[in-house]
C-alpha atoms as a PDB file:
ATOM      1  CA  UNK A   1     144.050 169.841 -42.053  1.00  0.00           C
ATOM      2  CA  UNK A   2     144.764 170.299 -45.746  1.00  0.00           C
ATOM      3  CA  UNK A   3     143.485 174.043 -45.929  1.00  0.00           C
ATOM      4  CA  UNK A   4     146.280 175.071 -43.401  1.00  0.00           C
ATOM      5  CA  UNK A   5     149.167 172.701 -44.813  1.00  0.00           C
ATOM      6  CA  UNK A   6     148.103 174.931 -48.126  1.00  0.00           C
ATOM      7  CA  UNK A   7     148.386 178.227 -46.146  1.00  0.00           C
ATOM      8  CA  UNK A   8     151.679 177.503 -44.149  1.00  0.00           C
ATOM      9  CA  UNK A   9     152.629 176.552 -47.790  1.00  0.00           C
ATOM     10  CA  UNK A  10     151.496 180.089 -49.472  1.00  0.00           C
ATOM     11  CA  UNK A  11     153.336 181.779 -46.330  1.00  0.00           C
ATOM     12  CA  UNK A  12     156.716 179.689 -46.659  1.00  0.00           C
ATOM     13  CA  UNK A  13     156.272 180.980 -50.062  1.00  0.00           C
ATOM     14  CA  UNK A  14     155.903 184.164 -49.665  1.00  0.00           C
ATOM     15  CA  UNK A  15     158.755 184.704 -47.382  1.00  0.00           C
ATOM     16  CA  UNK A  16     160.922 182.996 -49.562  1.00  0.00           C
ATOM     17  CA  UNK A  17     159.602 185.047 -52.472  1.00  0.00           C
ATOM     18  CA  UNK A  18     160.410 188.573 -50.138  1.00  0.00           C
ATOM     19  CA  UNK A  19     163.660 187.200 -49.432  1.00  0.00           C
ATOM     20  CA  UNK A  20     164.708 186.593 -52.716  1.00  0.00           C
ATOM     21  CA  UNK A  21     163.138 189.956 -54.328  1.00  0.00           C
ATOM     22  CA  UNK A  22     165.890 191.233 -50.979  1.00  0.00           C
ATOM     23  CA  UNK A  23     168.794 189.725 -51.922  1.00  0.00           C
ATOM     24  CA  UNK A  24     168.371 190.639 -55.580  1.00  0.00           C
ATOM     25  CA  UNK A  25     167.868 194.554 -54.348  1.00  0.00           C
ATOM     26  CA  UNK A  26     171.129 193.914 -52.391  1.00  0.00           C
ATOM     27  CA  UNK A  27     172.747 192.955 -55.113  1.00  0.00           C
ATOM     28  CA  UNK A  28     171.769 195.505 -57.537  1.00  0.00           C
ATOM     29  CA  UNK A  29     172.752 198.043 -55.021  1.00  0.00           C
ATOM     30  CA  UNK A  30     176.294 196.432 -55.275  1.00  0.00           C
ATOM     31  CA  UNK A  31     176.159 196.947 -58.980  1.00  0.00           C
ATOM     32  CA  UNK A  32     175.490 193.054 -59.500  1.00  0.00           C
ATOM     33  CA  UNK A  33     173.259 192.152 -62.426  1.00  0.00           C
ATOM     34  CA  UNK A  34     171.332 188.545 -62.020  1.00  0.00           C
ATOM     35  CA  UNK A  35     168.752 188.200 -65.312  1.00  0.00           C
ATOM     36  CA  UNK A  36     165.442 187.853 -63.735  1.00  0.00           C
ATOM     37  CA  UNK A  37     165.724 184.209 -64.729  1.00  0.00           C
ATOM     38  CA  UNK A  38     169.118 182.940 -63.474  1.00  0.00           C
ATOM     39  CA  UNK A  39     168.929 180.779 -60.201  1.00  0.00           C
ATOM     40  CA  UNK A  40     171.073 181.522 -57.551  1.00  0.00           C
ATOM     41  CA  UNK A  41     170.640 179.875 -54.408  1.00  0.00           C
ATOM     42  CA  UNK A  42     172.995 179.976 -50.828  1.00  0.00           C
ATOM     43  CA  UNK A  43     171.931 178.183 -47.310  1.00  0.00           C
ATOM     44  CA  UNK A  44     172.283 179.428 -44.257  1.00  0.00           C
ATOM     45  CA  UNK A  45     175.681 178.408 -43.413  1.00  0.00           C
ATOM     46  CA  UNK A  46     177.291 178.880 -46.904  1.00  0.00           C
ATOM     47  CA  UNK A  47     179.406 181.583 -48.336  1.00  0.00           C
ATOM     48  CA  UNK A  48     178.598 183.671 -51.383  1.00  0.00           C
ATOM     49  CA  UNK A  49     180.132 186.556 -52.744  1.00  0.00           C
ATOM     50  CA  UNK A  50     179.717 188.624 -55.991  1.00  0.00           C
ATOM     51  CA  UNK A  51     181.919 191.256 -55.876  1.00  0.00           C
ATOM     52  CA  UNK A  52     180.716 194.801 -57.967  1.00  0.00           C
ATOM     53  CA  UNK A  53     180.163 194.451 -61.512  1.00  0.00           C
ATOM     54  CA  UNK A  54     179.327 191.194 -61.406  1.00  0.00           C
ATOM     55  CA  UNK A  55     176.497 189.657 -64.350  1.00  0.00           C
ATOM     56  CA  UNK A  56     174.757 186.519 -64.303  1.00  0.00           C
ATOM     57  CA  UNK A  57     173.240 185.574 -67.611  1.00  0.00           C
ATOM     58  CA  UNK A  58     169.920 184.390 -68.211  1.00  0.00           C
ATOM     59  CA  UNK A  59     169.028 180.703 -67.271  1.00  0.00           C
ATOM     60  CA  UNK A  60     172.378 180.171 -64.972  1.00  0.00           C
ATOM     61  CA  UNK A  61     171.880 178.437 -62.261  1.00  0.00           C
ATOM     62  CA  UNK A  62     174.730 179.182 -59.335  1.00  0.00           C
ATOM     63  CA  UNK A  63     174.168 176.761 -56.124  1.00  0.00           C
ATOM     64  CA  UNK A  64     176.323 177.530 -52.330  1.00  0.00           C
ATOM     65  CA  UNK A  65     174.338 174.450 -51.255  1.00  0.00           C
ATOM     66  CA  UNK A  66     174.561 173.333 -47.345  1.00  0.00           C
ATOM     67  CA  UNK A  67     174.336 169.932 -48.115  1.00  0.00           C
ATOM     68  CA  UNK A  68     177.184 169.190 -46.192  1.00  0.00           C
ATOM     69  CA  UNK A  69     176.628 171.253 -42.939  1.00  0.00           C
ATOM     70  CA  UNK A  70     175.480 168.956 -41.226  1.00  0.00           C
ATOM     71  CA  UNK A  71     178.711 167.089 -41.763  1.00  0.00           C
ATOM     72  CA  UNK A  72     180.780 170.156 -41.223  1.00  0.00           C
ATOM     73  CA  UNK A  73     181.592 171.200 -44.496  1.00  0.00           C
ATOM     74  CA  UNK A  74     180.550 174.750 -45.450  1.00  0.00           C
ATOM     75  CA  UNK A  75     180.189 175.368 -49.344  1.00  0.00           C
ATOM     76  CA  UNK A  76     181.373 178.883 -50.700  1.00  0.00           C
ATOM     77  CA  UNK A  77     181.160 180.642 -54.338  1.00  0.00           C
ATOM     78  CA  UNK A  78     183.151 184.141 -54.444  1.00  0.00           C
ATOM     79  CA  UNK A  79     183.250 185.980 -57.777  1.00  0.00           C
ATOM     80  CA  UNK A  80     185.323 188.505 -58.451  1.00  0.00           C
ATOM     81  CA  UNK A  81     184.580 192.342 -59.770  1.00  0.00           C
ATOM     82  CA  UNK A  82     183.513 192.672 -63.311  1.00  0.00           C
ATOM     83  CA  UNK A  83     183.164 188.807 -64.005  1.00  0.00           C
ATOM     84  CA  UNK A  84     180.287 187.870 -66.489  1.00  0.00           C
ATOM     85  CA  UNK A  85     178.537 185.036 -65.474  1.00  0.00           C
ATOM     86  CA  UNK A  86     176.807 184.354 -69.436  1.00  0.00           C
ATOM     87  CA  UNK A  87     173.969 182.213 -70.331  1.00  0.00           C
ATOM     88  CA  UNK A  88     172.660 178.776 -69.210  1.00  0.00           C
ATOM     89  CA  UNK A  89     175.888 178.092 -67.037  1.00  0.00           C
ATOM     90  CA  UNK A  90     175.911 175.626 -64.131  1.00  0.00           C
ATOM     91  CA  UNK A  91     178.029 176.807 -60.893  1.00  0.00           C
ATOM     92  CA  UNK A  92     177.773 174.320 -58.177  1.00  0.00           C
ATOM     93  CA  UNK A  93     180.142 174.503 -54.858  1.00  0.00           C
ATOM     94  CA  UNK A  94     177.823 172.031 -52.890  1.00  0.00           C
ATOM     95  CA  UNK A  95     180.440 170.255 -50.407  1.00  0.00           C
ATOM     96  CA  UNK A  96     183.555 172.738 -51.327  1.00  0.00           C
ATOM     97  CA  UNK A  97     184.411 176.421 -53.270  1.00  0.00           C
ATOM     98  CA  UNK A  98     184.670 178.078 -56.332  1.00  0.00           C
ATOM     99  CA  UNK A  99     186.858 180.857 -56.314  1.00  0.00           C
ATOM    100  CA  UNK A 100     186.438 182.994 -59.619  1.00  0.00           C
ATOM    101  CA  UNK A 101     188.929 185.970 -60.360  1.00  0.00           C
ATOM    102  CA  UNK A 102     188.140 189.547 -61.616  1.00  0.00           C
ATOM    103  CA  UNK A 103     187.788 190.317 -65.013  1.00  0.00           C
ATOM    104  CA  UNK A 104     186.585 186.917 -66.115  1.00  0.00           C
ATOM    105  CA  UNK A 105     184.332 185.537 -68.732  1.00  0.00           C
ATOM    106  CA  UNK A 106     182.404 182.630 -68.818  1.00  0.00           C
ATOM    107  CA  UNK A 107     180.576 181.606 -71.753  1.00  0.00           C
ATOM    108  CA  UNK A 108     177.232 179.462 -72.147  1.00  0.00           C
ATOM    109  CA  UNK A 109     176.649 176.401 -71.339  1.00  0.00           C
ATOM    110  CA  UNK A 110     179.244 176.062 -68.886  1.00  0.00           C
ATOM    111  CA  UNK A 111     179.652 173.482 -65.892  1.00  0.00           C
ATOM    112  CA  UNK A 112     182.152 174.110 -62.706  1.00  0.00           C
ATOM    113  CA  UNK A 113     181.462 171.873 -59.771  1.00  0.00           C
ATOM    114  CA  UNK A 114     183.633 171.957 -56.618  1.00  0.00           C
ATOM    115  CA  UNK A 115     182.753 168.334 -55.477  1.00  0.00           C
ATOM    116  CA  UNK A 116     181.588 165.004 -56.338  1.00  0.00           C
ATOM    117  CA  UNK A 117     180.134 162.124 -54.963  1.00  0.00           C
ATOM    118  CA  UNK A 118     182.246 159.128 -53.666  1.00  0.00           C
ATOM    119  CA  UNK A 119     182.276 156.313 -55.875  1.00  0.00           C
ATOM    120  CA  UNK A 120     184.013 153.617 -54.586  1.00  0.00           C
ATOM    121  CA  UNK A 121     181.032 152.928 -52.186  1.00  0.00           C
ATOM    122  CA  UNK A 122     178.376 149.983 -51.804  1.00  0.00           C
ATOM    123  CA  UNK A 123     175.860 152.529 -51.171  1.00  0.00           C
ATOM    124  CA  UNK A 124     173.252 154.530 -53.928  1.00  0.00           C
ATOM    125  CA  UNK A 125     175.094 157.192 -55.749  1.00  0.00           C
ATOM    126  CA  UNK A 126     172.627 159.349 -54.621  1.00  0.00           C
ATOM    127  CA  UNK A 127     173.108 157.997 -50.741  1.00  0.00           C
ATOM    128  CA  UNK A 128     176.996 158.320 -51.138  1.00  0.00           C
ATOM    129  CA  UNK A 129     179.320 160.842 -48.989  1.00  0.00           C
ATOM    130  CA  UNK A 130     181.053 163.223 -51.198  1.00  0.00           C
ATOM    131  CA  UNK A 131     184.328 162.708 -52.095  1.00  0.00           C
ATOM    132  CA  UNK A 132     186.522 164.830 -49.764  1.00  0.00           C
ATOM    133  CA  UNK A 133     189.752 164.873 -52.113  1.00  0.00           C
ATOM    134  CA  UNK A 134     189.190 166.965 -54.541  1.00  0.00           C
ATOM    135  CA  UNK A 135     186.625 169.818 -53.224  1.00  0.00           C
ATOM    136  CA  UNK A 136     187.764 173.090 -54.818  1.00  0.00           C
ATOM    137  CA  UNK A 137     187.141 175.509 -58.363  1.00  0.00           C
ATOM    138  CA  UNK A 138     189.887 178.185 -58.754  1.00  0.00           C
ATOM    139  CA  UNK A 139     189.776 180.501 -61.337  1.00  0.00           C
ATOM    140  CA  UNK A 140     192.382 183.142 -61.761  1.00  0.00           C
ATOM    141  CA  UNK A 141     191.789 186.922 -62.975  1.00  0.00           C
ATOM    142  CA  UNK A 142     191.169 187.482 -66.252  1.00  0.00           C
ATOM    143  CA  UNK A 143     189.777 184.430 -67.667  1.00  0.00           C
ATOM    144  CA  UNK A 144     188.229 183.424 -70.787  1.00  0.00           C
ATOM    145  CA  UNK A 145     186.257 179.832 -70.715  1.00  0.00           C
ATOM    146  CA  UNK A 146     184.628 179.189 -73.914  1.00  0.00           C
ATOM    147  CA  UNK A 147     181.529 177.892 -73.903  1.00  0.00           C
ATOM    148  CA  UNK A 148     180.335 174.173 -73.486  1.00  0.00           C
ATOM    149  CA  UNK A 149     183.210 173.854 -70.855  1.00  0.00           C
ATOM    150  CA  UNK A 150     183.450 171.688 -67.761  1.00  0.00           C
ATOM    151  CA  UNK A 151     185.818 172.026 -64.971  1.00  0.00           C
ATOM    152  CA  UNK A 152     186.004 169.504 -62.724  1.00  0.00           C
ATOM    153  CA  UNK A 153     186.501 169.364 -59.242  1.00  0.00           C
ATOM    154  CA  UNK A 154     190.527 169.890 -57.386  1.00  0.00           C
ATOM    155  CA  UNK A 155     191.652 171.993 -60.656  1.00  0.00           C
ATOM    156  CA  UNK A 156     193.208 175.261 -60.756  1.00  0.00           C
ATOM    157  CA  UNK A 157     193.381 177.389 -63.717  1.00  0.00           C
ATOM    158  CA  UNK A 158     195.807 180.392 -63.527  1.00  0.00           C
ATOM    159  CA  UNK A 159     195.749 184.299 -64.490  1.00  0.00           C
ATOM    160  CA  UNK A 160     195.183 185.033 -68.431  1.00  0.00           C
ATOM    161  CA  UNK A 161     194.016 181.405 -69.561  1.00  0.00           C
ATOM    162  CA  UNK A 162     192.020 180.607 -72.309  1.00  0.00           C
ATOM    163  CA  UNK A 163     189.696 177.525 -72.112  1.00  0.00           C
ATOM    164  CA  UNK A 164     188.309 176.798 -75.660  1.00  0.00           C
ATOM    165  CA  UNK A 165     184.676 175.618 -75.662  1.00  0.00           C
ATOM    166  CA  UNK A 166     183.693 171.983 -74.939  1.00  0.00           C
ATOM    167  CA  UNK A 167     187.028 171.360 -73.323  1.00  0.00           C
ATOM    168  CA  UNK A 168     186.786 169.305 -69.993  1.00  0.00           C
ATOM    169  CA  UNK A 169     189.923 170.566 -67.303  1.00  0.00           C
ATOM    170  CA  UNK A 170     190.823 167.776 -65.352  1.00  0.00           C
ATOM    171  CA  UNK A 171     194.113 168.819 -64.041  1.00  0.00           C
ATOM    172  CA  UNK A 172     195.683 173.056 -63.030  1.00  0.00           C
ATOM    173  CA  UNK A 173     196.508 175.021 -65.942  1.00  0.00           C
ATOM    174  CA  UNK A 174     199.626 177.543 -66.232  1.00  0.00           C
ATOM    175  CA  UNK A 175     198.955 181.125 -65.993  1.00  0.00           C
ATOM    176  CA  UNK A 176     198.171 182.337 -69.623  1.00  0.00           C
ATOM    177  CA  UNK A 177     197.936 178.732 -71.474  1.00  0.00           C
ATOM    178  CA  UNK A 178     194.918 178.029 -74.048  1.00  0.00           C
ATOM    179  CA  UNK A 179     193.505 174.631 -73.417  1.00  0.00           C
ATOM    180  CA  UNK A 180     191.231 172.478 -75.685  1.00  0.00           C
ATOM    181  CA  UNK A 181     190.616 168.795 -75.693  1.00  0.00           C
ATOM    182  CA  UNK A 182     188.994 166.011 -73.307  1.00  0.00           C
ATOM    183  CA  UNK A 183     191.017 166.230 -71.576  1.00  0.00           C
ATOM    184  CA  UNK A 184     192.519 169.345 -71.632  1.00  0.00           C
ATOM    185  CA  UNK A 185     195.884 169.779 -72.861  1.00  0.00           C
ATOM    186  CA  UNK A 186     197.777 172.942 -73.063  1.00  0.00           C
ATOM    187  CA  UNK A 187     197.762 173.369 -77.186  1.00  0.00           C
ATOM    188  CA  UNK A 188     199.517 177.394 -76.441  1.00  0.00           C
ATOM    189  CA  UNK A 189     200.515 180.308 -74.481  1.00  0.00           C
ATOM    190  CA  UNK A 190     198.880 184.089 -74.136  1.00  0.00           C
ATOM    191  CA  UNK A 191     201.213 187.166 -74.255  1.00  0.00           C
ATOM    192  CA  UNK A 192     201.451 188.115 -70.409  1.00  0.00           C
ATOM    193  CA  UNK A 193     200.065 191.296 -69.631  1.00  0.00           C
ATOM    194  CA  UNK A 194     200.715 194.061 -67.329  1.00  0.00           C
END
């Protein structure tokens, strides 16, 4: 019994393995660049979109998890044309969507999640619903997050905005403010571009 467990196990494997080496082709044929070590992961039912000219930086991990389809909640990630996706970030829309504009850069080290557990629960944390109140990420076009930064879940951040590194957004940001703090406060405002 154990000798075909191991070889459904080596086939699952494999397919996975042919899938993946698929979707990266895909994606390079789209003029998407994912470092051969970044992690980026969709289910079935989920939504994810990197628009041309897309990069995602070694060790970032970028999750469209179907957790949730089962209740009826489809997750979705769409980033926008010439976005870099740097180093070592964390990208999670498991139970909601992160919408990221063109022309954006995110730094290392840095955390957007579109959804978080329920707290006010007598269950597990790791048993409880997610919280269906705040479930979105927007980013606007031409972005700078600096790196170290962590935006939370319901939070939009407008066009031209500048989040310095290790600030944590908790609430929507004007088009072209700089933010830095825990929590983020707007400290100044961008020229506005063309």
């Amino acid at each position: 019994m154990s000798l075909i467990y191991f070889i459904l196990l080596m086939v699952k494997d494999a397919l996975n393995y042919l899938s993946h080496l698929g979707f990266r082709a895909k994606m390079r044929a789209n003029r998407v660049r994912i470092d051969k070590s970044a992690t980026v992961f969709t289910g079935p039912d989920n939504i994810l979109t990197l628009k041309p000219g897309v990069s995602v930086g070694k060790g970032s991990v970028i999750t469209c998890s179907d957790e949730m389809a089962k209740k009826g909640v489809r997750s979705r990630i769409e980033i926008g044309e010439d976005t870099a996706i740097n180093e070592y970030n964390n990208i999670r829309a498991s139970g909601g969507e992160i919408i990221i504009g063109k022309k954006c850069i995110i730094s290392q080290y840095v955390s957007m999640i579109a959804s978080n557990h329920e707290i006010n629960t007598t269950e597990y944390m790791k048993d409880a619903l997610w919280d269906n109140t705040k479930t979105s990420v927007t980013i606007g076009d031409d972005v700078w997050i600096g790196a170290g930064a962590v935006i939370l879940p319901g939070v939009r951040v407008g066009n031209g905005c500048v989040i310095a590194s290790g600030a944590v957004v908790t609430k929507n940001v004007p088009d072209y403010s700089i933010v830095a703090g825990v929590p983020a406060k707007v400290v100044s405002q961008r020229p506005v571009h063309a």
